[in-house]
PDB file of N, CA and C in Angstrom:
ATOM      1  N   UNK A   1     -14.797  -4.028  32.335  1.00  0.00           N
ATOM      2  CA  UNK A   1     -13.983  -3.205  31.453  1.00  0.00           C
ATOM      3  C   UNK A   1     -12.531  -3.680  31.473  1.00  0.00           C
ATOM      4  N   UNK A   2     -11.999  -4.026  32.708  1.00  0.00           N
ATOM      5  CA  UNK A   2     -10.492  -4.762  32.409  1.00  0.00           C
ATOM      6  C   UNK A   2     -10.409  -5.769  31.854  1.00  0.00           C
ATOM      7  N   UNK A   3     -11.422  -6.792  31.991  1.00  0.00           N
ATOM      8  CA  UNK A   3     -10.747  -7.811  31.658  1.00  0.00           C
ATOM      9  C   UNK A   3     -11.255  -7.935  30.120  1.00  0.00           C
ATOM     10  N   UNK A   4     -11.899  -7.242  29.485  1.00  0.00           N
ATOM     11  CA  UNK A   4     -12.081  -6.728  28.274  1.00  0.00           C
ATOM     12  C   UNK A   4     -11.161  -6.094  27.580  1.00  0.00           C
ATOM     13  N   UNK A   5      -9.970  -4.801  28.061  1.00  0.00           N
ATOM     14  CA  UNK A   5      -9.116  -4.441  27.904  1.00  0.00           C
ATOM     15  C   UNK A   5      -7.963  -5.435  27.619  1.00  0.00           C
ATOM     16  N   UNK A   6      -7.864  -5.832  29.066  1.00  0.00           N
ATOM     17  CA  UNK A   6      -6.569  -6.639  29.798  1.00  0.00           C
ATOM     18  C   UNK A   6      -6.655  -8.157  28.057  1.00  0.00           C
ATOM     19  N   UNK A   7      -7.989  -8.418  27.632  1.00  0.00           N
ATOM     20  CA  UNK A   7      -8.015  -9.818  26.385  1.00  0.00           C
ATOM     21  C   UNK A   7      -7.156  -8.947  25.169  1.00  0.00           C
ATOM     22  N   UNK A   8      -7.277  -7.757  25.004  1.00  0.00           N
ATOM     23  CA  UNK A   8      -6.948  -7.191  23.795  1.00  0.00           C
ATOM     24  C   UNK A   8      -5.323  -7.157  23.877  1.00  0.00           C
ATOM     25  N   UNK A   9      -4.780  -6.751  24.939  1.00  0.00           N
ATOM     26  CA  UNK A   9      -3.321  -7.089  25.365  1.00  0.00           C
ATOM     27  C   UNK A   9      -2.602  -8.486  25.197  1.00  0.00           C
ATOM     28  N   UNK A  10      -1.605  -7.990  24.928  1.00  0.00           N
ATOM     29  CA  UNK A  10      -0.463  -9.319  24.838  1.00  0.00           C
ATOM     30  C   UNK A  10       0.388  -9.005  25.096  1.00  0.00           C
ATOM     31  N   UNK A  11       1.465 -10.591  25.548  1.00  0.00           N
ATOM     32  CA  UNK A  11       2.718 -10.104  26.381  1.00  0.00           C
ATOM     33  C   UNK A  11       3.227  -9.223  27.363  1.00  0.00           C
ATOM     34  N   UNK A  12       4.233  -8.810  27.313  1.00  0.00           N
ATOM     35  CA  UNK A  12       4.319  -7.575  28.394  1.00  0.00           C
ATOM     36  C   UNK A  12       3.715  -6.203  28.827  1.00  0.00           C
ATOM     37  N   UNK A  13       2.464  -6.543  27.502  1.00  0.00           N
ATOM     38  CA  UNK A  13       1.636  -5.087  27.867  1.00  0.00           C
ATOM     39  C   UNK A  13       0.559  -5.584  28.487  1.00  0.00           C
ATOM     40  N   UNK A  14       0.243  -7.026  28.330  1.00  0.00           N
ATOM     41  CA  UNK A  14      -0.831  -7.472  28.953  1.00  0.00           C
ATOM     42  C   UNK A  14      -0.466  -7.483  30.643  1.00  0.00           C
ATOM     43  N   UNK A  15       0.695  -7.960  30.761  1.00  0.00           N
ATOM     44  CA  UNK A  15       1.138  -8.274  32.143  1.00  0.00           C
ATOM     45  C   UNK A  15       1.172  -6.911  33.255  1.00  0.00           C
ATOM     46  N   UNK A  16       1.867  -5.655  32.495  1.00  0.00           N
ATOM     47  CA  UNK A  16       1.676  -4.464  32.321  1.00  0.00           C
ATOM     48  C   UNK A  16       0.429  -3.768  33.028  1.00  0.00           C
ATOM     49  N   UNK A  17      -0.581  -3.945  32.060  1.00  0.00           N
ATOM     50  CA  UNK A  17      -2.118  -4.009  32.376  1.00  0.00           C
ATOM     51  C   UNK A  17      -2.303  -4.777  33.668  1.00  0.00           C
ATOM     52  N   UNK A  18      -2.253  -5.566  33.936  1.00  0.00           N
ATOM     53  CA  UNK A  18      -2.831  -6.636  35.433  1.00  0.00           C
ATOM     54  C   UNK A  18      -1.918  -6.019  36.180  1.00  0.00           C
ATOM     55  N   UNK A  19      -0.778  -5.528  36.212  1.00  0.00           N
ATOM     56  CA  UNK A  19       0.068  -5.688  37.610  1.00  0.00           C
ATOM     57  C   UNK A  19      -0.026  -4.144  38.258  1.00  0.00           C
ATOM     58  N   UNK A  20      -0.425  -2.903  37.081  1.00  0.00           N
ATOM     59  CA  UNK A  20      -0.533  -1.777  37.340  1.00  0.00           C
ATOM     60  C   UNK A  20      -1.745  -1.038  36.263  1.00  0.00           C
ATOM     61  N   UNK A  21      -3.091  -1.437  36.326  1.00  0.00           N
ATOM     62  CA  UNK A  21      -4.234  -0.479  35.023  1.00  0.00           C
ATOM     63  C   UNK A  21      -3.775   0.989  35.520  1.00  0.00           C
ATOM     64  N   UNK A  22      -3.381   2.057  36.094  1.00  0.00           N
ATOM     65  CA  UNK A  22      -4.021   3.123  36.287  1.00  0.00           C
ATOM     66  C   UNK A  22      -2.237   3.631  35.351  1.00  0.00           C
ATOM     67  N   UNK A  23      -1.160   2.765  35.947  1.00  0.00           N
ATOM     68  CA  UNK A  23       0.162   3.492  35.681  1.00  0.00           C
ATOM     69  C   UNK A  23      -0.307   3.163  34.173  1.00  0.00           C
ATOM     70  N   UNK A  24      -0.259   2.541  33.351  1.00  0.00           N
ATOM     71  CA  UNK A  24      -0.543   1.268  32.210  1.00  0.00           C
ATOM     72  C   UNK A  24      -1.261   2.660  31.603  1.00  0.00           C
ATOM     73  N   UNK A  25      -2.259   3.535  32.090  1.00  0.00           N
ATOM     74  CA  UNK A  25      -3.228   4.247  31.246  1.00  0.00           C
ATOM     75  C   UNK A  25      -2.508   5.987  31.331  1.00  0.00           C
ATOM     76  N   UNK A  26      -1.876   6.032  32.378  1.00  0.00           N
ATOM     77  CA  UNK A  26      -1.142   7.222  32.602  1.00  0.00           C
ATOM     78  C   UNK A  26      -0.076   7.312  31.452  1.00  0.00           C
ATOM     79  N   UNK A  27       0.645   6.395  31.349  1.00  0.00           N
ATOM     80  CA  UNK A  27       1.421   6.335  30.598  1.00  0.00           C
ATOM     81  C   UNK A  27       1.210   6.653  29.331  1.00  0.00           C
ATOM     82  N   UNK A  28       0.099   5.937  28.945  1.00  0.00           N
ATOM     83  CA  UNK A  28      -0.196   6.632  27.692  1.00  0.00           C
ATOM     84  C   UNK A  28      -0.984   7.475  27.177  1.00  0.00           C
ATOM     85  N   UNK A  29      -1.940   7.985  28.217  1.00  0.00           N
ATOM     86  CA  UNK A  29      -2.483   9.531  28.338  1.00  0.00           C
ATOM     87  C   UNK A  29      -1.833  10.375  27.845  1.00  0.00           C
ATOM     88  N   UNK A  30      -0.082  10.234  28.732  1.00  0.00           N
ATOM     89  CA  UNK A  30       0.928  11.315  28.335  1.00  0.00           C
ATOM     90  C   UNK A  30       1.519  11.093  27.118  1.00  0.00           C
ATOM     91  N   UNK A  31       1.984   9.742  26.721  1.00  0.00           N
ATOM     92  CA  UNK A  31       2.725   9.802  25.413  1.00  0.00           C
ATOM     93  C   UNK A  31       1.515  10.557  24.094  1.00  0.00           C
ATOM     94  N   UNK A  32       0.265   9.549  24.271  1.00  0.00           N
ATOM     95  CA  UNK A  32      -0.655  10.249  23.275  1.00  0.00           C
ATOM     96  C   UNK A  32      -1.002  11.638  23.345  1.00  0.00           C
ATOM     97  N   UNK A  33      -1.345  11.952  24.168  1.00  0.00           N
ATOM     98  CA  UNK A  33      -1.698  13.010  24.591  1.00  0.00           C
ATOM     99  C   UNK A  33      -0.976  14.344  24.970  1.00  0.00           C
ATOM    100  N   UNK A  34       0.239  14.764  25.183  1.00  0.00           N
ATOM    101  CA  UNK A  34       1.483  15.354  25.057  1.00  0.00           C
ATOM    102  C   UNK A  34       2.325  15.266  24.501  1.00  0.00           C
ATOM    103  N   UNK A  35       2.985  14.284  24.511  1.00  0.00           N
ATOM    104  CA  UNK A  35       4.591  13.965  23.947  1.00  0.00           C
ATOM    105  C   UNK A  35       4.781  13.761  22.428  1.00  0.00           C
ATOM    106  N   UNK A  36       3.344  13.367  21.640  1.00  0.00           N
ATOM    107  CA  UNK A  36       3.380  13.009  20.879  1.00  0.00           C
ATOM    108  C   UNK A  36       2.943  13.995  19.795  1.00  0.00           C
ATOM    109  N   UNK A  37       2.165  15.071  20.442  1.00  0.00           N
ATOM    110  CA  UNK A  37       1.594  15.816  19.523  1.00  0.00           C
ATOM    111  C   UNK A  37       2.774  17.382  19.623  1.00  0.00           C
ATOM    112  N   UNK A  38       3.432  17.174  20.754  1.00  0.00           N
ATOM    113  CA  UNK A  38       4.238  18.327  21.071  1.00  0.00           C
ATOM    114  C   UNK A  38       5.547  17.819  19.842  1.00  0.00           C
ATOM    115  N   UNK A  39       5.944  16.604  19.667  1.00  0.00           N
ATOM    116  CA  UNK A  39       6.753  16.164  19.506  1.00  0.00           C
ATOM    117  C   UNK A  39       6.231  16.596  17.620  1.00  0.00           C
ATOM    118  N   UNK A  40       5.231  16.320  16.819  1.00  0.00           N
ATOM    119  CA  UNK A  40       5.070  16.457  15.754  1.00  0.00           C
ATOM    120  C   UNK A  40       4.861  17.568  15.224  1.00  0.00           C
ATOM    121  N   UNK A  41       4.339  18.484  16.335  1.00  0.00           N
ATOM    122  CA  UNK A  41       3.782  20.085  15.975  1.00  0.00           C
ATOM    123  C   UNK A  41       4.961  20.261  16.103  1.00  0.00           C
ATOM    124  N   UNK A  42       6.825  20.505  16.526  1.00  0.00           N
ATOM    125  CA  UNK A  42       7.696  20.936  16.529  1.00  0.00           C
ATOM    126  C   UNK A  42       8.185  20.490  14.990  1.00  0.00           C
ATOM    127  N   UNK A  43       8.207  19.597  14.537  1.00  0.00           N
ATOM    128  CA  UNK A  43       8.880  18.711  13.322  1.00  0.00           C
ATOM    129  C   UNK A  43       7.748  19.474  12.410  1.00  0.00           C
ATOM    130  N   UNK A  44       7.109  19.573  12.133  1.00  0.00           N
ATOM    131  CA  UNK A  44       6.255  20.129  11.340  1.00  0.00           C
ATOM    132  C   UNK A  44       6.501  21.849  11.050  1.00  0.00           C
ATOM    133  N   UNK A  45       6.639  22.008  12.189  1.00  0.00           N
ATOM    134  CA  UNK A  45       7.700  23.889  12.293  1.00  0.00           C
ATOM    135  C   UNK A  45       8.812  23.800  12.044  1.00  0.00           C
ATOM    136  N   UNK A  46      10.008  23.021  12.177  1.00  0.00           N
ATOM    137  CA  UNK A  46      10.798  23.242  11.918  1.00  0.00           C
ATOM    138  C   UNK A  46      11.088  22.763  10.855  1.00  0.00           C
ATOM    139  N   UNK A  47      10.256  21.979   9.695  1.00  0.00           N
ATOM    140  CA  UNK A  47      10.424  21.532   8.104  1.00  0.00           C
ATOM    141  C   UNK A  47       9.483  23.093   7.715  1.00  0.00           C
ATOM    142  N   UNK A  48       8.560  23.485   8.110  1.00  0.00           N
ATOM    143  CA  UNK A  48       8.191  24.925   7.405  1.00  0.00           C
ATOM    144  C   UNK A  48       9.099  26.183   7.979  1.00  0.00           C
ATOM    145  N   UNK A  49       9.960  25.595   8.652  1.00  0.00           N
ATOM    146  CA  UNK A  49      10.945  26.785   9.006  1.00  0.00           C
ATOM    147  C   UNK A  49      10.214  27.956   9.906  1.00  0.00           C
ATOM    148  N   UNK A  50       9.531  27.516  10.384  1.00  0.00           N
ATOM    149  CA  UNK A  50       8.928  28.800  11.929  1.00  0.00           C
ATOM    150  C   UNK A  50       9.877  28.764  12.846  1.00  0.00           C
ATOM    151  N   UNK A  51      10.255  29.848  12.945  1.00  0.00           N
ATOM    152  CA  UNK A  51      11.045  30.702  14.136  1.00  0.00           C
ATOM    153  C   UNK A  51      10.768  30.007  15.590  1.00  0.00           C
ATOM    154  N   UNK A  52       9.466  30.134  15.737  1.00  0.00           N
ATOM    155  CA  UNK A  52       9.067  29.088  17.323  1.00  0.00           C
ATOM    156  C   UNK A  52       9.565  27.949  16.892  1.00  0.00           C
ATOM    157  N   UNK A  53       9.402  27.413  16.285  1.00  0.00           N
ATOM    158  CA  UNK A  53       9.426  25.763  16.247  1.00  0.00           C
ATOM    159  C   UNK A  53      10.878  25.430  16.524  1.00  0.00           C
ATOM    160  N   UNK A  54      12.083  26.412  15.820  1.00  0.00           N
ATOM    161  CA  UNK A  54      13.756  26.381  16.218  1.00  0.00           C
ATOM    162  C   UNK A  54      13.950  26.573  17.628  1.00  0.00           C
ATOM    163  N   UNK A  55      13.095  27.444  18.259  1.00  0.00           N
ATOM    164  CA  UNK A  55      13.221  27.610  19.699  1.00  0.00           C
ATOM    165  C   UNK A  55      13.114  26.458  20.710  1.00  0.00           C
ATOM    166  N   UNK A  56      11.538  25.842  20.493  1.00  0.00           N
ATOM    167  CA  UNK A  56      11.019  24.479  20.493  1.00  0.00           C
ATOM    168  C   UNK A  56      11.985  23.312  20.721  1.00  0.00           C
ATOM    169  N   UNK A  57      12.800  23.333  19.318  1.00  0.00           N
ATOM    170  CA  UNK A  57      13.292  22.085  19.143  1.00  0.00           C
ATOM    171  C   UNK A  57      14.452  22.012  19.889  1.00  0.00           C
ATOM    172  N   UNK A  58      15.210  22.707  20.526  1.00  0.00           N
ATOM    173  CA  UNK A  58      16.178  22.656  21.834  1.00  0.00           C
ATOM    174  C   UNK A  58      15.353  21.670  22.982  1.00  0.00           C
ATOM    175  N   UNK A  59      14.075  22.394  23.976  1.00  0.00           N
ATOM    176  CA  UNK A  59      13.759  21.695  24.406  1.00  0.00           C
ATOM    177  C   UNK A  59      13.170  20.542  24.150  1.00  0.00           C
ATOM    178  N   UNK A  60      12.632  20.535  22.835  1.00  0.00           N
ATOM    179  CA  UNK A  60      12.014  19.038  22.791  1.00  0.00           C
ATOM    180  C   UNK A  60      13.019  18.107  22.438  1.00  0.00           C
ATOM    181  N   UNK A  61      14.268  18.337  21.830  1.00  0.00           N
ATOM    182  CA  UNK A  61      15.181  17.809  21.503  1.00  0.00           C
ATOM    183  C   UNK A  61      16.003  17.249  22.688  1.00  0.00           C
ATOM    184  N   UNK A  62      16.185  17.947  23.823  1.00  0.00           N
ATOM    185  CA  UNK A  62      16.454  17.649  25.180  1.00  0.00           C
ATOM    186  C   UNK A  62      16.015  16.968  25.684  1.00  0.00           C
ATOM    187  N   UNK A  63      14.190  17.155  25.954  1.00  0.00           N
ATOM    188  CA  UNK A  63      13.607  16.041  26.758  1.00  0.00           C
ATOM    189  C   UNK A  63      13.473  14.926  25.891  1.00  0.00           C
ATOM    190  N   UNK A  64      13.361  14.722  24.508  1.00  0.00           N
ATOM    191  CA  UNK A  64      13.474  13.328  24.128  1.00  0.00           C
ATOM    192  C   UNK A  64      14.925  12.556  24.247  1.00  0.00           C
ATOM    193  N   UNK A  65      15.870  12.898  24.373  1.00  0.00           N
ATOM    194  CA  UNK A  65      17.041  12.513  24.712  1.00  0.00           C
ATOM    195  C   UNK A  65      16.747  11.849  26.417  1.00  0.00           C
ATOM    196  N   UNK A  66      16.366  13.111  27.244  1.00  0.00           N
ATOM    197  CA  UNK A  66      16.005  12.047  28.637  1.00  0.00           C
ATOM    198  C   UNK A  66      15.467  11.312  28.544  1.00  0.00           C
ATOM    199  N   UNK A  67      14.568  11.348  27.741  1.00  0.00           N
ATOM    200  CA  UNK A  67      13.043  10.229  28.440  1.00  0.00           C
ATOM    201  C   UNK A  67      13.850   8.816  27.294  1.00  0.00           C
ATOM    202  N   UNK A  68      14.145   9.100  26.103  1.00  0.00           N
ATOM    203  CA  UNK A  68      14.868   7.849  25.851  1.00  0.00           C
ATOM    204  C   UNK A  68      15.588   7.045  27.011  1.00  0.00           C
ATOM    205  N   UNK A  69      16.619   8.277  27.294  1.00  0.00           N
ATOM    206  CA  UNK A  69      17.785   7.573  28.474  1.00  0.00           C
ATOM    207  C   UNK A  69      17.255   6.705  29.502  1.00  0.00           C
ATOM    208  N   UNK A  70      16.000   7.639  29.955  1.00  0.00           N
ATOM    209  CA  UNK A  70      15.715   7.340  31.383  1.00  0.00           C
ATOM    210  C   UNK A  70      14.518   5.737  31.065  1.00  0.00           C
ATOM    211  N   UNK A  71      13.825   5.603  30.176  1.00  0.00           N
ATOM    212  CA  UNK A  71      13.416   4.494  29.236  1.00  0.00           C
ATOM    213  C   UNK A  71      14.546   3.114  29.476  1.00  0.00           C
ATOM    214  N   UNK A  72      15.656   3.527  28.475  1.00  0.00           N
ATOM    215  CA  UNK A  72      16.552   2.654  28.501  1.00  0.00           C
ATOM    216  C   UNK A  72      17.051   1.814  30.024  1.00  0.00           C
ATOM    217  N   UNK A  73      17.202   3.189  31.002  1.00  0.00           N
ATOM    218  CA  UNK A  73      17.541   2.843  32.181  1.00  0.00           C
ATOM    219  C   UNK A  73      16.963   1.966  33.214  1.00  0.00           C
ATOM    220  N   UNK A  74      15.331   2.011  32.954  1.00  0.00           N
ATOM    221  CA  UNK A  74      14.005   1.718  33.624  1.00  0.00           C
ATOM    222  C   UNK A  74      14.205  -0.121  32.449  1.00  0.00           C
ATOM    223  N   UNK A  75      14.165  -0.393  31.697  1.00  0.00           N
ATOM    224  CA  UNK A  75      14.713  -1.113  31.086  1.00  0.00           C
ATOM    225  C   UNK A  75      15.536  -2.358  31.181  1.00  0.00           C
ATOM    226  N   UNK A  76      17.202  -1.753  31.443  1.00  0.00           N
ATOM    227  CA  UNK A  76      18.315  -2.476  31.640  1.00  0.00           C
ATOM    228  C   UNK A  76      18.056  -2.866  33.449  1.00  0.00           C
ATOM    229  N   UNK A  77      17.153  -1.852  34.255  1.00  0.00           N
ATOM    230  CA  UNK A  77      17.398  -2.610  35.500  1.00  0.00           C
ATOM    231  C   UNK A  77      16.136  -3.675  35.337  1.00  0.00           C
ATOM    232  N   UNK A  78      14.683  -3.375  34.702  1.00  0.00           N
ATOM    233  CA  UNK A  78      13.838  -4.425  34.778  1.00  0.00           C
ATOM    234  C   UNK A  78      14.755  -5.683  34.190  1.00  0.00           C
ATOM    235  N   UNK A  79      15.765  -5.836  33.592  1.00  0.00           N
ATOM    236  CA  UNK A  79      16.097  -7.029  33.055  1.00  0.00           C
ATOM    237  C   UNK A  79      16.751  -7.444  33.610  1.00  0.00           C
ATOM    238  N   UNK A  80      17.571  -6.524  34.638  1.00  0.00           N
ATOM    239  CA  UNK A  80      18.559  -7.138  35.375  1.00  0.00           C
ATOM    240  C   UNK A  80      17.767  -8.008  37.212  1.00  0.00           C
ATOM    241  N   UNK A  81      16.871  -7.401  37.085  1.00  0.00           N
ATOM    242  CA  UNK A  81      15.719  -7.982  38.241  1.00  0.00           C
ATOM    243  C   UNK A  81      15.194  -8.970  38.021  1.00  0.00           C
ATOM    244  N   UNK A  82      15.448  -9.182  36.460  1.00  0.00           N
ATOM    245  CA  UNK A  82      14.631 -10.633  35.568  1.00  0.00           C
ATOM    246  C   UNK A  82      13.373 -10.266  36.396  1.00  0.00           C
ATOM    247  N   UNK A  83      12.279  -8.830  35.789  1.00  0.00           N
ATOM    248  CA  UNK A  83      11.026  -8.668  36.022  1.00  0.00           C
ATOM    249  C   UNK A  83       9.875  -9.162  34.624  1.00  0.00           C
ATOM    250  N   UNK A  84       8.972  -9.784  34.779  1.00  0.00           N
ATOM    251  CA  UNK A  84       8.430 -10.645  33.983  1.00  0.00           C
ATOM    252  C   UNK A  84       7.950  -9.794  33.063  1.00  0.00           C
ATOM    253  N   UNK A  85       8.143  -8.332  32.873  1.00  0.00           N
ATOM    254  CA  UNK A  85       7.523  -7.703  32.332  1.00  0.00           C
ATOM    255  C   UNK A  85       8.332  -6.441  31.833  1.00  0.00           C
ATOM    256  N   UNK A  86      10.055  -7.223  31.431  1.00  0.00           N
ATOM    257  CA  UNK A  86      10.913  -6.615  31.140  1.00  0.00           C
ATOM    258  C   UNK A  86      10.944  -7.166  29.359  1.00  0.00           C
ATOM    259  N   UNK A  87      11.371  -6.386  28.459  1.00  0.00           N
ATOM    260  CA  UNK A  87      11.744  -6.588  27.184  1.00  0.00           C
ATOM    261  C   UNK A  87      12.892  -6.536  26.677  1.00  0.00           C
ATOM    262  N   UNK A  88      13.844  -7.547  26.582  1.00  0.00           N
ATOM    263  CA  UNK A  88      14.931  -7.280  25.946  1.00  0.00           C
ATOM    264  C   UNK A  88      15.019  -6.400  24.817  1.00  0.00           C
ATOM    265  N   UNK A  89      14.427  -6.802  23.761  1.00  0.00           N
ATOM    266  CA  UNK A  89      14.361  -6.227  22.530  1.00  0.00           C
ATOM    267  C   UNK A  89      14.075  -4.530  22.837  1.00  0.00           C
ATOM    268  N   UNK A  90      13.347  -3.965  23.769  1.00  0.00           N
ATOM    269  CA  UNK A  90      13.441  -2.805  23.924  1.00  0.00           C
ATOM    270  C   UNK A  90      14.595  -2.106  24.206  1.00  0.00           C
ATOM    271  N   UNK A  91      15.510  -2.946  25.515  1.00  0.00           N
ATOM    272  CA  UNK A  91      16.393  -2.640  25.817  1.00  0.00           C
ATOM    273  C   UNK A  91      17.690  -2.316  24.383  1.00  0.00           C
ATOM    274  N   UNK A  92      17.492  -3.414  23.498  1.00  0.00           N
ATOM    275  CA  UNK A  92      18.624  -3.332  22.197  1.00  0.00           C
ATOM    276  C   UNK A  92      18.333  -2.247  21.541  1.00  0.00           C
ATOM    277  N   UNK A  93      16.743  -2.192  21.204  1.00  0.00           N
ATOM    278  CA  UNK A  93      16.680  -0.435  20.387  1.00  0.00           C
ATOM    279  C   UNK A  93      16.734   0.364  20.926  1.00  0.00           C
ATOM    280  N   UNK A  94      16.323   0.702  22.119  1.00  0.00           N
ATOM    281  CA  UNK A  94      16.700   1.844  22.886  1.00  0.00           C
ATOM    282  C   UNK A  94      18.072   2.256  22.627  1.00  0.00           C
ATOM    283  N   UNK A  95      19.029   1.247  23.109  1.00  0.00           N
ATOM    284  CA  UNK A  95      20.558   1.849  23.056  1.00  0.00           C
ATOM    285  C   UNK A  95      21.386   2.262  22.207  1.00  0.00           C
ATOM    286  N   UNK A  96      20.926   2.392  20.568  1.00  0.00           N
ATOM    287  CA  UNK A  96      22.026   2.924  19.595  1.00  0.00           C
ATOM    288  C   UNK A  96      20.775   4.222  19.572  1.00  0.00           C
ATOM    289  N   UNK A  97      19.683   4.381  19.809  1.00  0.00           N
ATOM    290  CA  UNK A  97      18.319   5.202  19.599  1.00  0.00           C
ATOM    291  C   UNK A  97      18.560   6.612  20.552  1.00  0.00           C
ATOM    292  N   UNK A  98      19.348   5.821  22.154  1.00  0.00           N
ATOM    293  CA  UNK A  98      19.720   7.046  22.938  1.00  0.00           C
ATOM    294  C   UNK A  98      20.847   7.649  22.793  1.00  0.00           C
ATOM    295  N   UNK A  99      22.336   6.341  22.182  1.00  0.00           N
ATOM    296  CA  UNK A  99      22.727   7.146  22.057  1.00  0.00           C
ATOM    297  C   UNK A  99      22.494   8.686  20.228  1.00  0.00           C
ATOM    298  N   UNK A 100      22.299   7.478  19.643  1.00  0.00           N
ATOM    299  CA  UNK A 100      22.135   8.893  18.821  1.00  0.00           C
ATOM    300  C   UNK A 100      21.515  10.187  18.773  1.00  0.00           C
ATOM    301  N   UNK A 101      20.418   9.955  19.842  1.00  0.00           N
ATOM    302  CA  UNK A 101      19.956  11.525  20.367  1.00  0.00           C
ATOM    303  C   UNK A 101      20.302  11.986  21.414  1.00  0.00           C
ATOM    304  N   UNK A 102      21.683  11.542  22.019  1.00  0.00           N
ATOM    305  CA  UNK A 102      22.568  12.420  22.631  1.00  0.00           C
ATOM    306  C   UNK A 102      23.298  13.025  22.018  1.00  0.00           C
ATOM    307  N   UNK A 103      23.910  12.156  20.186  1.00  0.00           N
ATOM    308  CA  UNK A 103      24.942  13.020  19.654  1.00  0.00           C
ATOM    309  C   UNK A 103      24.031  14.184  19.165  1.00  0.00           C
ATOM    310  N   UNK A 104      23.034  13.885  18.972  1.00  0.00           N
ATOM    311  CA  UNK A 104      22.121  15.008  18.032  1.00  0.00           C
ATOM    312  C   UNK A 104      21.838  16.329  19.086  1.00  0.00           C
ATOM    313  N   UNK A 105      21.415  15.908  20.200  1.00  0.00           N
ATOM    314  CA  UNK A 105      20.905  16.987  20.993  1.00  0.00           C
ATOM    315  C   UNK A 105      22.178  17.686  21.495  1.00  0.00           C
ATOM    316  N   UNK A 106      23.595  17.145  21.373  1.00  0.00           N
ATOM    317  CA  UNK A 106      24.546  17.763  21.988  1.00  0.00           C
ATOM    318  C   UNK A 106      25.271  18.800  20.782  1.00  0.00           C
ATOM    319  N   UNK A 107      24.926  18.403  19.524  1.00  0.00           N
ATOM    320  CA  UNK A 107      25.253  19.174  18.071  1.00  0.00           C
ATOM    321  C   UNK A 107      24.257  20.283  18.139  1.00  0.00           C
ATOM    322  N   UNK A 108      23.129  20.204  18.518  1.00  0.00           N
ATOM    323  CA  UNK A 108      22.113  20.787  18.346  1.00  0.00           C
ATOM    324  C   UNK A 108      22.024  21.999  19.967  1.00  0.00           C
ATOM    325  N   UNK A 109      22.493  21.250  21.094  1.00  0.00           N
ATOM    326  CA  UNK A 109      22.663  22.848  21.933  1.00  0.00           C
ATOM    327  C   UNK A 109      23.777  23.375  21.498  1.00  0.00           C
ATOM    328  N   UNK A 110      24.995  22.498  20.973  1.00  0.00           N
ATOM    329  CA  UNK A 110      26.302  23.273  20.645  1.00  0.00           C
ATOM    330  C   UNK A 110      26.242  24.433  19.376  1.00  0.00           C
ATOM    331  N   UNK A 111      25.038  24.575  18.545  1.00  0.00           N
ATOM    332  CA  UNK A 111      24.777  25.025  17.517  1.00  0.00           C
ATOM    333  C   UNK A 111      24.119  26.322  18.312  1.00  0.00           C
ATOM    334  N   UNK A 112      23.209  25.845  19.515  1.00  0.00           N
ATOM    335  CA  UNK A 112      22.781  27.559  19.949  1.00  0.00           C
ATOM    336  C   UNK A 112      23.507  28.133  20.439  1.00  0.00           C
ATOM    337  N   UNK A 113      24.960  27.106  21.558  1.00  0.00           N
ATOM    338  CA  UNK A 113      25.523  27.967  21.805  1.00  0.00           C
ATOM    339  C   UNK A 113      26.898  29.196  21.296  1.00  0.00           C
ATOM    340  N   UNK A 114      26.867  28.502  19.726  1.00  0.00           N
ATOM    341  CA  UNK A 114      27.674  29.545  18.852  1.00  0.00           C
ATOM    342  C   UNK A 114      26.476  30.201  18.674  1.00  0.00           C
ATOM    343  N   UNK A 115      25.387  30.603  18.126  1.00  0.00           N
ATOM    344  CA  UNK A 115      24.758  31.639  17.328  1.00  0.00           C
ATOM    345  C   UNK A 115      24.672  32.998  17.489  1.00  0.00           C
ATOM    346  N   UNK A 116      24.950  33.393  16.491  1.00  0.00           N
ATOM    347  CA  UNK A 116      24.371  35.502  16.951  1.00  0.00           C
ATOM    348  C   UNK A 116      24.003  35.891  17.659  1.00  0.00           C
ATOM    349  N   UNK A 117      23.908  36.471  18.785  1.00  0.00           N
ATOM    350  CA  UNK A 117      23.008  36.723  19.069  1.00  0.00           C
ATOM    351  C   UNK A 117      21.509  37.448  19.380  1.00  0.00           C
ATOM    352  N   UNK A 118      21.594  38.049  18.016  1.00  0.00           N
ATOM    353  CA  UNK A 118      20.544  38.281  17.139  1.00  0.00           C
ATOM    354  C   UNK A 118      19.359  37.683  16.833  1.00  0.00           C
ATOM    355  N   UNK A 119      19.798  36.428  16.750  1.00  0.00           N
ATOM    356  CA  UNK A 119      19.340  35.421  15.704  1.00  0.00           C
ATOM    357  C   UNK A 119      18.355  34.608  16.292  1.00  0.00           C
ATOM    358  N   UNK A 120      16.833  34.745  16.248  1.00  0.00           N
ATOM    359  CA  UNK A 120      15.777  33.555  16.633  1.00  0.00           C
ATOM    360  C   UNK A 120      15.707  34.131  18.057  1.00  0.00           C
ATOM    361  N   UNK A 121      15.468  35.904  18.268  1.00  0.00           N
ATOM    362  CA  UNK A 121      14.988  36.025  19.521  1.00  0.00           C
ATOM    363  C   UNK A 121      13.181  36.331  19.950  1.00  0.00           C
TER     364      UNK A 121
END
């Protein structure tokens, strides 16, 4: 089964695959499997305008701001280790990507923390 897997891989996901299968499958257990569907069921509420989904989008708006950062960070040191299984090119989009969902997520708690407080309880 790996090395069946491990042929379908290329580049740094292949290397990825051989040096760690279990982190390699964790990883994307969670992105597919959580992050991704939490991440669309919020965007999907908050274009139909549901009340949860505004609540939602603080925290999901938060943790995608970390996990960018912390991405980027995991990143700039694999490159600086010159680890064979570092990506520059990730490192370049990541960084205008985090920062702009810091300006966003910091507009976006600064927006709850003026509101009514009435409003979206």
């Amino acid at each position: 089964m790996d090395i069946a897997i491990g042929g379908l891989l290329t580049g740094a996901d292949a290397l990825a695959y051989a040096d760690a299968p279990s982190a390699f499958w964790l990883v994307r257990v969670v992105d597919l499997g959580f992050i991704v569907p939490i991440c669309l069921a919020t965007g999907i509420g908050l274009w139909r305008g549901n009340p949860t989904a505004v609540k939602a989008a603080y925290g999901v708006a938060a943790f995608m701001t970390l996990q960018a950062a912390s991405v980027l960070g995991m990143g700039a040191i694999m490159l600086w280790r010159q680890d064979p299984t570092a990506t520059p090119a990730l490192v370049f989009a990541l960084t205008p990507i985090s920062f702009g969902l810091a300006v966003f997520t910091t507009r976006l708690l600064a927006s709850y923390a003026n509101r009514p407080s009435t409003q979206y309880r």
